[in-house]
PDB file of N, CA and C in Angstrom:
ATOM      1  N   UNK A   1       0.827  -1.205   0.000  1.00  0.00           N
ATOM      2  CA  UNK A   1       0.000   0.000   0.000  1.00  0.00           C
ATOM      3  C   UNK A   1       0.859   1.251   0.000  1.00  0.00           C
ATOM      4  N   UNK A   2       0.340   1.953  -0.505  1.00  0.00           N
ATOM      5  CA  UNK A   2       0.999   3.015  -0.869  1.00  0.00           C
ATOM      6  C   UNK A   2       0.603   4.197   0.269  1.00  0.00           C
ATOM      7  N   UNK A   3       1.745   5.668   0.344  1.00  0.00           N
ATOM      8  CA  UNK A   3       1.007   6.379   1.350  1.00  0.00           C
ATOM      9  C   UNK A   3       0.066   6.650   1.288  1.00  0.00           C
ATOM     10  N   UNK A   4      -0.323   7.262   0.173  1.00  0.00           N
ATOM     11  CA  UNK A   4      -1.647   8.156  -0.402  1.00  0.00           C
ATOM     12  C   UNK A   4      -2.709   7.032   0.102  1.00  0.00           C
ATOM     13  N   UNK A   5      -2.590   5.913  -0.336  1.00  0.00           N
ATOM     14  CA  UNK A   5      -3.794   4.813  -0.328  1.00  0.00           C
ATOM     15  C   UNK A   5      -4.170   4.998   1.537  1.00  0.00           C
ATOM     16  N   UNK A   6      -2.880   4.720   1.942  1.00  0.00           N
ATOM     17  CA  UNK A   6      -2.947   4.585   3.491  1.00  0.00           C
ATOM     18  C   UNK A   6      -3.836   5.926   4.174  1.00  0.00           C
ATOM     19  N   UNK A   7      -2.924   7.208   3.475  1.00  0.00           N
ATOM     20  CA  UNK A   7      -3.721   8.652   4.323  1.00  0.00           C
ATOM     21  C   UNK A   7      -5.038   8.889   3.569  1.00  0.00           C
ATOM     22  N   UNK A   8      -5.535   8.049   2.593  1.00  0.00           N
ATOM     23  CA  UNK A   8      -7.036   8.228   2.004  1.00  0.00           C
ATOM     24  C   UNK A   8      -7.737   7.655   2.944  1.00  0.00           C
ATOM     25  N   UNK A   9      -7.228   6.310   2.764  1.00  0.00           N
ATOM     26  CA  UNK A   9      -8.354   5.471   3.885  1.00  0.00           C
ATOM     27  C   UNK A   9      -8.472   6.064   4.774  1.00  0.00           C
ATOM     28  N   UNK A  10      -7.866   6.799   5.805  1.00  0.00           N
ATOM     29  CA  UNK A  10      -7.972   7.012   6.621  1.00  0.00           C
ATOM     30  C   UNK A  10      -9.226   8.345   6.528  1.00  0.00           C
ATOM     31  N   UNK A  11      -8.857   9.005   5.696  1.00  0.00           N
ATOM     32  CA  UNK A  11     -10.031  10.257   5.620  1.00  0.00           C
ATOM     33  C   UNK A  11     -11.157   9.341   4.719  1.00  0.00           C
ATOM     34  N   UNK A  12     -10.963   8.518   5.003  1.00  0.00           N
ATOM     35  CA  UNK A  12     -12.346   7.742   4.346  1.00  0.00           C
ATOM     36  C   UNK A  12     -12.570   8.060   2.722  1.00  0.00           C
ATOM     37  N   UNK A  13     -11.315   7.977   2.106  1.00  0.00           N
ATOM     38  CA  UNK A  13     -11.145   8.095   0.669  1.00  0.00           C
ATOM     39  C   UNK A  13     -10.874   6.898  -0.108  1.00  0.00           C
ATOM     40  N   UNK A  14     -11.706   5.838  -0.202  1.00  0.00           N
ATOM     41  CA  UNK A  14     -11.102   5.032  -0.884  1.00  0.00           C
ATOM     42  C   UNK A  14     -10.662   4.611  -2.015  1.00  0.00           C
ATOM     43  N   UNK A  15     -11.340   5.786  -2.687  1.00  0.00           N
ATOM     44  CA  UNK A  15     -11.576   5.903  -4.280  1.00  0.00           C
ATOM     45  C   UNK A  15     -10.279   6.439  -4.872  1.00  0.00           C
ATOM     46  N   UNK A  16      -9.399   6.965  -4.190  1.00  0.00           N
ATOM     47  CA  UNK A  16      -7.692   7.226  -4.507  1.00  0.00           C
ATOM     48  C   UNK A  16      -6.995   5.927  -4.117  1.00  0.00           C
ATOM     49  N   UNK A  17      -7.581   4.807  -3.303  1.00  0.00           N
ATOM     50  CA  UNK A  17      -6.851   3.800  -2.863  1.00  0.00           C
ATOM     51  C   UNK A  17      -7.142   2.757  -4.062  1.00  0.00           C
ATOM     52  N   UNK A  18      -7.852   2.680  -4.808  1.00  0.00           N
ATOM     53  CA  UNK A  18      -8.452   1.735  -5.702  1.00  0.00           C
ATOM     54  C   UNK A  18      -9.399   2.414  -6.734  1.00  0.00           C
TER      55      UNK A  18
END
């Protein structure tokens, strides 16, 4: 996982994670 993926999820972004 990548950072971005990691600090999306976290703001409840998952749509930059996948």
């Amino acid at each position: 996982m990548h950072v971005l993926c990691t600090y999306s999820y976290k703001l409840s972004y998952i749509s930059l994670c996948g």
